[in-house]
N, C-alpha and C. Protein backbone atom coordinates (compact mmCIF):
# COMPACT_ATOMS: atom_id res chain seq x y z
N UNK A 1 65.48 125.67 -7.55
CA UNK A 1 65.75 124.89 -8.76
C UNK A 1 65.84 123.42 -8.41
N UNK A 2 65.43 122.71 -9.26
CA UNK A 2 65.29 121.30 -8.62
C UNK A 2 66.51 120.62 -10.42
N UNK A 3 67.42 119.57 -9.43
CA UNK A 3 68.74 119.29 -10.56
C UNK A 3 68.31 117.54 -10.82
N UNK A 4 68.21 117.42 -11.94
CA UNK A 4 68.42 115.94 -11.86
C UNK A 4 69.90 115.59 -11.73
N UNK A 5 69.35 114.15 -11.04
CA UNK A 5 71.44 113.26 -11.77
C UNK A 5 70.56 111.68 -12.02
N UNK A 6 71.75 111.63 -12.96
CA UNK A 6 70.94 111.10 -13.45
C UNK A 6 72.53 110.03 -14.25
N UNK A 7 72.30 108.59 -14.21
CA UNK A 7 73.82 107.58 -14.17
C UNK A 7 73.42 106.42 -14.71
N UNK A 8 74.88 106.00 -14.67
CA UNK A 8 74.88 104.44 -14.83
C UNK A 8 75.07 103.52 -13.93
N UNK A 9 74.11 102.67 -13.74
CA UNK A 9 74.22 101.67 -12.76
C UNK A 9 74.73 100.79 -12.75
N UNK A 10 75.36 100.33 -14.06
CA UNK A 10 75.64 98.70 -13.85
C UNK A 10 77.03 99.02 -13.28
N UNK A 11 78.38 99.91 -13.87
CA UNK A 11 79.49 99.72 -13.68
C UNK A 11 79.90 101.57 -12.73
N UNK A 12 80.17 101.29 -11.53
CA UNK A 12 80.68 102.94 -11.26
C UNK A 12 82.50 102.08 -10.16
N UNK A 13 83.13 103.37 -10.11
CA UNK A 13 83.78 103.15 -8.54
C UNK A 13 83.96 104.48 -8.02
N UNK A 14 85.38 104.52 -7.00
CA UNK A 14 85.33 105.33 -6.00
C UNK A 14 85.08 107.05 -6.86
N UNK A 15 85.80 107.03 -8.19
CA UNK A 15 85.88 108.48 -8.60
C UNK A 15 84.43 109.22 -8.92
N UNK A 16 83.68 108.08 -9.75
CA UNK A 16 82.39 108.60 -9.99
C UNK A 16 81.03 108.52 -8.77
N UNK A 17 81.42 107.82 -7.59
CA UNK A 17 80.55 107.76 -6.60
C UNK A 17 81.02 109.27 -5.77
N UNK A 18 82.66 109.74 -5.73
CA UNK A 18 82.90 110.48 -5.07
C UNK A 18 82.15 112.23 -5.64
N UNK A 19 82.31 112.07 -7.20
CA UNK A 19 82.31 113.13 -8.20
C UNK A 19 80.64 113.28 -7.21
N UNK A 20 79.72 112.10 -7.99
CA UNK A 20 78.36 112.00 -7.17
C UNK A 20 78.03 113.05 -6.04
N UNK A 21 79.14 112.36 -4.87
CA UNK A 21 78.50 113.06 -4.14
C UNK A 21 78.90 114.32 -3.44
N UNK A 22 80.04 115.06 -4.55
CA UNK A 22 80.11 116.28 -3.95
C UNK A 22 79.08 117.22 -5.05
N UNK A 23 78.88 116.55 -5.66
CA UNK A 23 77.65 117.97 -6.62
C UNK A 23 76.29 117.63 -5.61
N UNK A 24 75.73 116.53 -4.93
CA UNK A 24 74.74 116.57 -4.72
C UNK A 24 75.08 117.81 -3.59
N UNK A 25 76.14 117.45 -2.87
CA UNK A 25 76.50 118.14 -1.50
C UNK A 25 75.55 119.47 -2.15
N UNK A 26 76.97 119.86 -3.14
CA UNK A 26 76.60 121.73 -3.43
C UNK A 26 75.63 121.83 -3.67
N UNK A 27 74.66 120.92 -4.77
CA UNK A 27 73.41 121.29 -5.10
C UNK A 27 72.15 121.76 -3.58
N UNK A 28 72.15 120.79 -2.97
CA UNK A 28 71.65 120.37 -1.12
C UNK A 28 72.03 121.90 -0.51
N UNK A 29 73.01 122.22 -0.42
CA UNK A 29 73.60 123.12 0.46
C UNK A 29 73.68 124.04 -0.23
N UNK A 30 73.29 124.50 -1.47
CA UNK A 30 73.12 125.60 -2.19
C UNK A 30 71.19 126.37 -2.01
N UNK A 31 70.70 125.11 -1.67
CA UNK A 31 69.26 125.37 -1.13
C UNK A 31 68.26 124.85 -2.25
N UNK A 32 69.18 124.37 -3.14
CA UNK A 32 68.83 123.81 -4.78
C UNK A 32 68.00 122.25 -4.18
N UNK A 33 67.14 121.57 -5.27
CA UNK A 33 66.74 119.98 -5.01
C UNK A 33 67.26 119.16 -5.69
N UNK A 34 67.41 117.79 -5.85
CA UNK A 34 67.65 116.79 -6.99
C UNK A 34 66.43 116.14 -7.15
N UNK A 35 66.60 115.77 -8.21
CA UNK A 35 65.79 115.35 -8.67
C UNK A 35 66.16 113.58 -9.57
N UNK A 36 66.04 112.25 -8.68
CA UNK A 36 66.70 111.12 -9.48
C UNK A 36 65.71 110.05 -9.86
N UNK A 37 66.11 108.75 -10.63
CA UNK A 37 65.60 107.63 -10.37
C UNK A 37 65.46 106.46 -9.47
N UNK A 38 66.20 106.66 -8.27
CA UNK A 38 66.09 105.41 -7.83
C UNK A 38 66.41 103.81 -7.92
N UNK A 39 67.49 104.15 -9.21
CA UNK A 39 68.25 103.26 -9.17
C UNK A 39 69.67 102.68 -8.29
N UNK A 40 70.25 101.79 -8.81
CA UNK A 40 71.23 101.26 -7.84
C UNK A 40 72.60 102.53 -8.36
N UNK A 41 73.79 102.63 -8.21
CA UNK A 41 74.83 103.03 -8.20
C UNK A 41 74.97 104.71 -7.78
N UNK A 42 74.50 105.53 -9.18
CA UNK A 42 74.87 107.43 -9.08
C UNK A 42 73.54 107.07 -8.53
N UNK A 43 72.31 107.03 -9.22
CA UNK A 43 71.16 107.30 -8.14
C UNK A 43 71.01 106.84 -6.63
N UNK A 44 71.51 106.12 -6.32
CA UNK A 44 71.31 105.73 -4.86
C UNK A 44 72.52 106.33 -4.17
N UNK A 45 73.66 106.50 -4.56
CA UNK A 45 74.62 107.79 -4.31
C UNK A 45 74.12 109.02 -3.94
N UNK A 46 73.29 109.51 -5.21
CA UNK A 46 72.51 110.94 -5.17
C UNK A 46 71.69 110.63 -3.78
N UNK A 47 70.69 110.05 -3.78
CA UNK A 47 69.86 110.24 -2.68
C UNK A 47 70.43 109.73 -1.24
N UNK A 48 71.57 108.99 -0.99
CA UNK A 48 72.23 108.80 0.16
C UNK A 48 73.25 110.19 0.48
N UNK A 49 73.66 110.93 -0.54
CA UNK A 49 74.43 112.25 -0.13
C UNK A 49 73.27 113.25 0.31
N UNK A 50 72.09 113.14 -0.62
CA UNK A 50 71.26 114.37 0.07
C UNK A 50 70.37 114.02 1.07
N UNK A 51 70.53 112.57 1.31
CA UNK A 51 69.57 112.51 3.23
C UNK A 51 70.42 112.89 3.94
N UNK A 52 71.62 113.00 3.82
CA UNK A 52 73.16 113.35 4.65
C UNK A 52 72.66 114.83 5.18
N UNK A 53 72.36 115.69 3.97
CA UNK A 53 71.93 117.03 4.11
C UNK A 53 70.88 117.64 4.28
N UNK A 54 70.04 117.06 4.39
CA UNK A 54 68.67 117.34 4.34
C UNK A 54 67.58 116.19 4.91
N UNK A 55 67.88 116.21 5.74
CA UNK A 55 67.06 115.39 7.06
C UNK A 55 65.65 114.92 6.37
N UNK A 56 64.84 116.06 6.38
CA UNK A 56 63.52 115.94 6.04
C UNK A 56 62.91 115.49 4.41
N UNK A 57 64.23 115.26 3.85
CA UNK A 57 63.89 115.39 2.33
C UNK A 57 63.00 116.00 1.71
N UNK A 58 62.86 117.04 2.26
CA UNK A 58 62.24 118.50 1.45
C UNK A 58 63.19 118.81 -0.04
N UNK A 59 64.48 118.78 -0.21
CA UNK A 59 64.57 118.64 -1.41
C UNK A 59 64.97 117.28 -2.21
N UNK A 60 64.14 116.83 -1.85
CA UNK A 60 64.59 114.89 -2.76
C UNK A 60 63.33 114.93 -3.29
N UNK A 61 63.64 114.54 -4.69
CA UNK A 61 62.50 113.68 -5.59
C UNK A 61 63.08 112.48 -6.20
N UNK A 62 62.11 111.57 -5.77
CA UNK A 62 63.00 110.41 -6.94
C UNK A 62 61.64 109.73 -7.61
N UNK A 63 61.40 109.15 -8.95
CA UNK A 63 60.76 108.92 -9.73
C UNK A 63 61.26 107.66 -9.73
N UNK A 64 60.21 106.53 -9.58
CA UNK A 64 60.29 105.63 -10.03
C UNK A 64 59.24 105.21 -11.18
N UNK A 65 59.99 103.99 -11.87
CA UNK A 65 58.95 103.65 -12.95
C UNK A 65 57.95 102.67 -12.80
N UNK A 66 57.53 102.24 -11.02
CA UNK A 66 56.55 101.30 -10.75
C UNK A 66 56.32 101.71 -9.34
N UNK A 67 55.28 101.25 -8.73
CA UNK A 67 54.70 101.05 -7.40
C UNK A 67 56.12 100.81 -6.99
N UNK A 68 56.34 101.29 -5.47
CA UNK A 68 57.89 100.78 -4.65
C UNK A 68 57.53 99.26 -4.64
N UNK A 69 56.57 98.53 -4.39
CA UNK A 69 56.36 97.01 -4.54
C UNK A 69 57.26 96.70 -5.26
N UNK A 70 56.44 96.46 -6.44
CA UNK A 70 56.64 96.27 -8.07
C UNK A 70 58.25 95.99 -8.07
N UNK A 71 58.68 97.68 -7.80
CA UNK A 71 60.05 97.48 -8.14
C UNK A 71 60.50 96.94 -7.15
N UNK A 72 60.71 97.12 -5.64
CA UNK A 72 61.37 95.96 -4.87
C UNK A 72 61.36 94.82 -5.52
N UNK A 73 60.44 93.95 -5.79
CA UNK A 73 59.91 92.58 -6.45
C UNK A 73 61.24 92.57 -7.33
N UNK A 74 61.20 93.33 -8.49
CA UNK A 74 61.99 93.31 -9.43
C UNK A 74 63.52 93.40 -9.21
N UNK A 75 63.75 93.88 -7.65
CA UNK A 75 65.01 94.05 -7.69
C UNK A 75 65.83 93.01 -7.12
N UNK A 76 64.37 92.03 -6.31
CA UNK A 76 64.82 91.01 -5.79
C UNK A 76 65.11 89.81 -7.07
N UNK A 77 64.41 90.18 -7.64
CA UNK A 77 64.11 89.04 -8.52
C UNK A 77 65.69 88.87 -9.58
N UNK A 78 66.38 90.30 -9.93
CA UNK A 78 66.81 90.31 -10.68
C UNK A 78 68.59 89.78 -9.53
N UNK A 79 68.23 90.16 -8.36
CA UNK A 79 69.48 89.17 -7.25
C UNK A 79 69.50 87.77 -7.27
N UNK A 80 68.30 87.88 -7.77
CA UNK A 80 68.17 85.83 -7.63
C UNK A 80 68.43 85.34 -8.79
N UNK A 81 68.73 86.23 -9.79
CA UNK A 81 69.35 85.80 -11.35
C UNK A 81 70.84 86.01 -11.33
N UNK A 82 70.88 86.85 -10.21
CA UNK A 82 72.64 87.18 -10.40
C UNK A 82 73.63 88.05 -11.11
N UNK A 83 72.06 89.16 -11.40
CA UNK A 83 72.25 90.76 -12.28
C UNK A 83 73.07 91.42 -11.42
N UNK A 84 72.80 91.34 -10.24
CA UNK A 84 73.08 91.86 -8.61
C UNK A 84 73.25 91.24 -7.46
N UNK A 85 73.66 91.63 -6.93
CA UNK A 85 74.04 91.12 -5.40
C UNK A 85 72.64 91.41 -4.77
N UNK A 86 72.48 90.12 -3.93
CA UNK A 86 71.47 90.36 -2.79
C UNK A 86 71.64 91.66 -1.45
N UNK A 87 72.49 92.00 -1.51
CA UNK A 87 72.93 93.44 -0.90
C UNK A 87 72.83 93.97 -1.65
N UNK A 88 73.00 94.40 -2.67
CA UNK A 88 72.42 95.79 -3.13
C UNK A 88 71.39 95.95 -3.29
N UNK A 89 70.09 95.09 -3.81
CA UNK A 89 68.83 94.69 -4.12
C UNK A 89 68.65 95.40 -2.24
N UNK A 90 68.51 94.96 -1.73
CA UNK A 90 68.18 95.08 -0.18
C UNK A 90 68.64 96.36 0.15
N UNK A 91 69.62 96.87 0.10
CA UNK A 91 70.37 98.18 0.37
C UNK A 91 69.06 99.50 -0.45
N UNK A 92 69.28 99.19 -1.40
CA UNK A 92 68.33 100.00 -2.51
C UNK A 92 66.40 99.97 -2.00
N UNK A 93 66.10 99.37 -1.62
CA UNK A 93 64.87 98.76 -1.32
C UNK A 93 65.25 99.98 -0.42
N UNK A 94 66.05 99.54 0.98
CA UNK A 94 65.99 99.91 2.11
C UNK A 94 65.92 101.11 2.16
N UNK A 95 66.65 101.96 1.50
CA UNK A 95 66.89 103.38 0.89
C UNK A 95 65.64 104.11 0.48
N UNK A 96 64.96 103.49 -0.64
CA UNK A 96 64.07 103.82 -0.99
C UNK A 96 62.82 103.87 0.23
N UNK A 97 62.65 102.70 0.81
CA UNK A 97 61.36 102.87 2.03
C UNK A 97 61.85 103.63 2.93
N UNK A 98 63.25 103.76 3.16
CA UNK A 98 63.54 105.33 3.98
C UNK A 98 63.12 106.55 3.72
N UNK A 99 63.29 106.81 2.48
CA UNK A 99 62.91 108.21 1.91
C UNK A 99 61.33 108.22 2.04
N UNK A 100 60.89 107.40 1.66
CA UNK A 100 58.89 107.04 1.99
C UNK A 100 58.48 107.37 2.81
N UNK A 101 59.17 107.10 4.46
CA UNK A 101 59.16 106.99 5.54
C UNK A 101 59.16 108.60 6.02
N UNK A 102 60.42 109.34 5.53
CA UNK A 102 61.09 110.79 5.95
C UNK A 102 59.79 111.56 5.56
N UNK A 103 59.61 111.52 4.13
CA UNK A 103 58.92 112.45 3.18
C UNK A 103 58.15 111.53 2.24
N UNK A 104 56.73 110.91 2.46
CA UNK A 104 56.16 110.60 1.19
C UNK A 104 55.86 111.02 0.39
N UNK A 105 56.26 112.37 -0.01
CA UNK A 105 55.56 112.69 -1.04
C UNK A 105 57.60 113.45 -1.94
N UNK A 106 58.38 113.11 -1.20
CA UNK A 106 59.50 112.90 -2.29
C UNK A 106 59.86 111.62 -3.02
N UNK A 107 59.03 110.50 -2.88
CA UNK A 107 59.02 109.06 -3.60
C UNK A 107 57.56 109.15 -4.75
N UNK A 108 57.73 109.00 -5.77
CA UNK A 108 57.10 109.37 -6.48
C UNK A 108 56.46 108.01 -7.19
N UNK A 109 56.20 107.58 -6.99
CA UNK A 109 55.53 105.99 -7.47
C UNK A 109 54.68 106.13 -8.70
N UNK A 110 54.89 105.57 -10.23
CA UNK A 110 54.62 105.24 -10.96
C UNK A 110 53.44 104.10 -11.14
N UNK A 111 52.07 104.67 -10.79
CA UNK A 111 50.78 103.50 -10.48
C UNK A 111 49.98 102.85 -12.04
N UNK A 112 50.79 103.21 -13.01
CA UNK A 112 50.50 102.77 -14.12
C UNK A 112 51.12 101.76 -15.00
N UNK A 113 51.99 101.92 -14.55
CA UNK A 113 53.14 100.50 -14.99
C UNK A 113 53.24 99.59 -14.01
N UNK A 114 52.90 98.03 -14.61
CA UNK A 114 52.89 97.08 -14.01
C UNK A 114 54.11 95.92 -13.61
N UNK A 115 55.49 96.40 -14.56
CA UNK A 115 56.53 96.06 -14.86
C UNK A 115 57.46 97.04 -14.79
N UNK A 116 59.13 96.17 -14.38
CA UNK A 116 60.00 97.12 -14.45
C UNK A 116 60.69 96.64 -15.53
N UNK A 117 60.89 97.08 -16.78
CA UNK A 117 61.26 97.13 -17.72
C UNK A 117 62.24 97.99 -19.01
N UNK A 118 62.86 97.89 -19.98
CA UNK A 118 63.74 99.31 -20.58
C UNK A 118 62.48 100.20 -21.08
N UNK A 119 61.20 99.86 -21.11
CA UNK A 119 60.38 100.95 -21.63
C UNK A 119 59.85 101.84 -20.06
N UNK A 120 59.61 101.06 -18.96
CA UNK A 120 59.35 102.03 -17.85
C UNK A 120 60.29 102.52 -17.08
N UNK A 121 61.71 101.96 -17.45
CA UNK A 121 62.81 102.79 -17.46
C UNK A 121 62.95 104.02 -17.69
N UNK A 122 62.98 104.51 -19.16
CA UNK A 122 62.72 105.08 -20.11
C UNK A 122 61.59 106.13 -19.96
N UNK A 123 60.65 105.95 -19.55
CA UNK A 123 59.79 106.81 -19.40
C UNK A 123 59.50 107.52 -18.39
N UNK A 124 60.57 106.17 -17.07
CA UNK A 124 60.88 106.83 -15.72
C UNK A 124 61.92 108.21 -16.33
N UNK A 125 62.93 108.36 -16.66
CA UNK A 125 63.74 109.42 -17.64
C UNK A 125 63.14 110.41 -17.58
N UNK A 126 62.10 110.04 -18.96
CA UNK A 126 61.64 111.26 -19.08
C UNK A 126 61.06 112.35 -17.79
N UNK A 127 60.31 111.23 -16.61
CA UNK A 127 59.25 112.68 -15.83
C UNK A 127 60.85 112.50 -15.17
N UNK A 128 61.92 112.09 -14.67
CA UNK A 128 63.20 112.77 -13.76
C UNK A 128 63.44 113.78 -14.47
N UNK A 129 63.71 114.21 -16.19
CA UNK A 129 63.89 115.59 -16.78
C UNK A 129 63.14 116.25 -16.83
N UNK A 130 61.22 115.83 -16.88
CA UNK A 130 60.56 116.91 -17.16
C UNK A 130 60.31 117.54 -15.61
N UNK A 131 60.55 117.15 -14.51
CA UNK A 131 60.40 117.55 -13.55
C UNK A 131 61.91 118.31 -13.26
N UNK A 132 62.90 118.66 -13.91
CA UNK A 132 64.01 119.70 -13.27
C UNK A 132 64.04 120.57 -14.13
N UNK A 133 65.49 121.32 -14.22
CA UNK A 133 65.70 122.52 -14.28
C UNK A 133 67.11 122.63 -14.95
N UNK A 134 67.33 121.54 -14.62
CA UNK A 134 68.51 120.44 -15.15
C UNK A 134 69.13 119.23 -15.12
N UNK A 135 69.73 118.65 -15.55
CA UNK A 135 70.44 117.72 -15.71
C UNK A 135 71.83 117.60 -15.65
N UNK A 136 72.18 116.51 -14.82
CA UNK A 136 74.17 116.66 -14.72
C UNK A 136 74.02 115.30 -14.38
N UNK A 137 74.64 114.45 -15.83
CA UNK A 137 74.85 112.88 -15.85
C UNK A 137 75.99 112.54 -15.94
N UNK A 138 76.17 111.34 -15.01
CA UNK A 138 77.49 110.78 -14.40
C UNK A 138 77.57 109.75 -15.45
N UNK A 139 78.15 109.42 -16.52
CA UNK A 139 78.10 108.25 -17.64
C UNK A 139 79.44 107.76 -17.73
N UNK A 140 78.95 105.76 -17.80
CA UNK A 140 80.31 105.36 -17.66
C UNK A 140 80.08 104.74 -19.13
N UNK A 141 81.14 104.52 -19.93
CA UNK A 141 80.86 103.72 -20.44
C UNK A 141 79.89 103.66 -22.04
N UNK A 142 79.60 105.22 -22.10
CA UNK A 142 78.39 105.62 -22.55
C UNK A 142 77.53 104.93 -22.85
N UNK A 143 77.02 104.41 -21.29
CA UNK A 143 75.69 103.76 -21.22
C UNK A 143 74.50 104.45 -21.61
N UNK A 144 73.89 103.38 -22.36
CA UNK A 144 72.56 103.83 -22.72
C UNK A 144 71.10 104.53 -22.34
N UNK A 145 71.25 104.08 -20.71
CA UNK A 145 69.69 104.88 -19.82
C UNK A 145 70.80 106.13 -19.72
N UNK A 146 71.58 106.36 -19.07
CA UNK A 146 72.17 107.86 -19.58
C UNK A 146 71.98 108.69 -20.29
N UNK A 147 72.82 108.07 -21.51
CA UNK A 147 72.44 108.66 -22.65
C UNK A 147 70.78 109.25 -23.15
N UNK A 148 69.78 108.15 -23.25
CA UNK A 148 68.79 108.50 -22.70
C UNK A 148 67.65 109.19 -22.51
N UNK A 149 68.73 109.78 -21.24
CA UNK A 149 68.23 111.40 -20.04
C UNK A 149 68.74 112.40 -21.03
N UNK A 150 69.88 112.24 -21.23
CA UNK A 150 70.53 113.46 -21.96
C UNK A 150 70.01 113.76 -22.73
N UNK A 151 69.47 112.62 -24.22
CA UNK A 151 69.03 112.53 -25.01
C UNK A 151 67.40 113.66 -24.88
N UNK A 152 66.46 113.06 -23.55
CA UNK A 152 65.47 113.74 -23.87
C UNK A 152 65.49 115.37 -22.62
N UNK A 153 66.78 114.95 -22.35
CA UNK A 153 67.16 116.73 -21.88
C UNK A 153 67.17 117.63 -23.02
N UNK A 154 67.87 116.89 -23.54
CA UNK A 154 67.84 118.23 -25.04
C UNK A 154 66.57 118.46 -25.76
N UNK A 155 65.82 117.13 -25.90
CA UNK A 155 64.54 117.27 -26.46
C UNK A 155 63.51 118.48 -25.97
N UNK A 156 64.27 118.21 -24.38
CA UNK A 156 63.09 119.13 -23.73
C UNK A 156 63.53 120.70 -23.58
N UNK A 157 64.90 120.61 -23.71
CA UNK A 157 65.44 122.08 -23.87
C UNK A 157 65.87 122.10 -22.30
N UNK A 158 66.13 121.10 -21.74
CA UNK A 158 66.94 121.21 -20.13
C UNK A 158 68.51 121.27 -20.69
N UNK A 159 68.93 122.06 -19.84
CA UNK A 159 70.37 121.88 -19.96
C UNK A 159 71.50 121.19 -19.07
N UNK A 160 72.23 120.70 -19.81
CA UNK A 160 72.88 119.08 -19.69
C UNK A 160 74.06 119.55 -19.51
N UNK A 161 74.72 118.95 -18.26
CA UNK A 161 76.25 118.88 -17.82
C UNK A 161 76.38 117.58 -18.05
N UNK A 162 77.53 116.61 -18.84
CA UNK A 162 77.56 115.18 -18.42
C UNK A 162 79.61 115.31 -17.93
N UNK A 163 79.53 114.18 -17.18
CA UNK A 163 80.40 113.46 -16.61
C UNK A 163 80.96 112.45 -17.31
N UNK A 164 81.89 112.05 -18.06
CA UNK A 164 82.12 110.92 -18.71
C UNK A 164 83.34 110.12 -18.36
N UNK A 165 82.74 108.69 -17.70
CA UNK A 165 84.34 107.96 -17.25
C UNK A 165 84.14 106.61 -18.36
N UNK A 166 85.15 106.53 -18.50
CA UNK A 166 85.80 104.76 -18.81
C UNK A 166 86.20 104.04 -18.25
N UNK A 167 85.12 103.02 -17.56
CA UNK A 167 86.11 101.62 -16.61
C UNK A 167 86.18 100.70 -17.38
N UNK A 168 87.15 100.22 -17.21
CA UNK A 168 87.94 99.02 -18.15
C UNK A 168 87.06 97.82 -17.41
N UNK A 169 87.33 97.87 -16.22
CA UNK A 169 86.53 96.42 -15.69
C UNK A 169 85.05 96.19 -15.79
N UNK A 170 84.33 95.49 -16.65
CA UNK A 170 83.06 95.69 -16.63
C UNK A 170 82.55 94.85 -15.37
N UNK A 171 83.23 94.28 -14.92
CA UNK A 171 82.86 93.25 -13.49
C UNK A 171 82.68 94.05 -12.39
N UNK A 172 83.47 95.30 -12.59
CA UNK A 172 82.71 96.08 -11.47
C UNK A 172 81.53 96.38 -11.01
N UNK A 173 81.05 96.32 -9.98
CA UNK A 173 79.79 96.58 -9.68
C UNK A 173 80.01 97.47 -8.56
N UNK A 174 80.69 96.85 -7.40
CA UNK A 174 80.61 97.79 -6.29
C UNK A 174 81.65 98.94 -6.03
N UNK A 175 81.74 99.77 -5.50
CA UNK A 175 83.01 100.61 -5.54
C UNK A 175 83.69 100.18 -4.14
């Protein structure tokens, strides 16, 4: 069975990074896959708990919504605006050309979108649900790319565990 997770990036800390990464554990060590986006916070959580477990990333998929370029570009770009820290932009990059590196064919590169944007966001979503078996979203905030996933989990008839926290500090970024 291959699981998405599937989060919010802008705001997490220690409870929802921890929650993170004991389902990936069980999912990993149950013999199960995940299935994420490749974003910064639960997704880069998700895929840093299951290289922990799974060396070869035989069960990692992550979907992005552009060429790994593209989106590096974008992630730098969006550090030099001050969306993000230049460490995480770099951390995330780094992560991602790791998994490339282990297993190319668990990085899933999006060669049709030329931009990273809320529509190739969004459509990144959709193939992370149409490619599992399920869904279990970590939502803070009831953020919207969350919501989302969930949204077209149900569409698709995947079935949806969500996680729901409230951080008061929206300045959070890092845990």
């Amino acid at each position: 069975m291959w699981i998405a997770i599937s989060g919010s990036w802008r705001v997490t800390n220690a409870e929802v990074e921890s929650d993170v990464r004991r389902v990936v554990q069980e999912i990993i060590q149950k013999g199960d896959g995940i299935v994420t986006g490749g974003a910064l916070n639960v997704d880069s959580f998700a895929l840093d708990e299951a290289l922990k477990h799974d060396l070869g990333a035989r069960q990692i998929r992550v979907f992005l919504p552009t060429t790994l370029k593209i989106y590096a570009d974008h992630y730098r770009k969006r550090a030099r605006e001050g969306v993000i820290t230049e460490q995480q932009a770099e951390d995330l990059i780094n992560q991602l050309f790791e998994l490339k590196n282990i297993n190319p064919r668990a990085l899933i590169e999006n060669m049709e979108n030329t931009e990273v944007n809320k529509e190739s966001y969004f459509q990144r979503n959709s193939e992370v649900v149409r490619n599992s078996n399920e869904l279990i979203v970590f939502q803070v905030n009831n953020s919207a790319g969350a919501q989302d996933a969930v949204d077209k989990a149900k569409e698709m008839n995947v079935p949806v565990k969500i996680f729901s926290y409230t951080i008061d500090n929206l300045k959070t970024r890092e845990t």
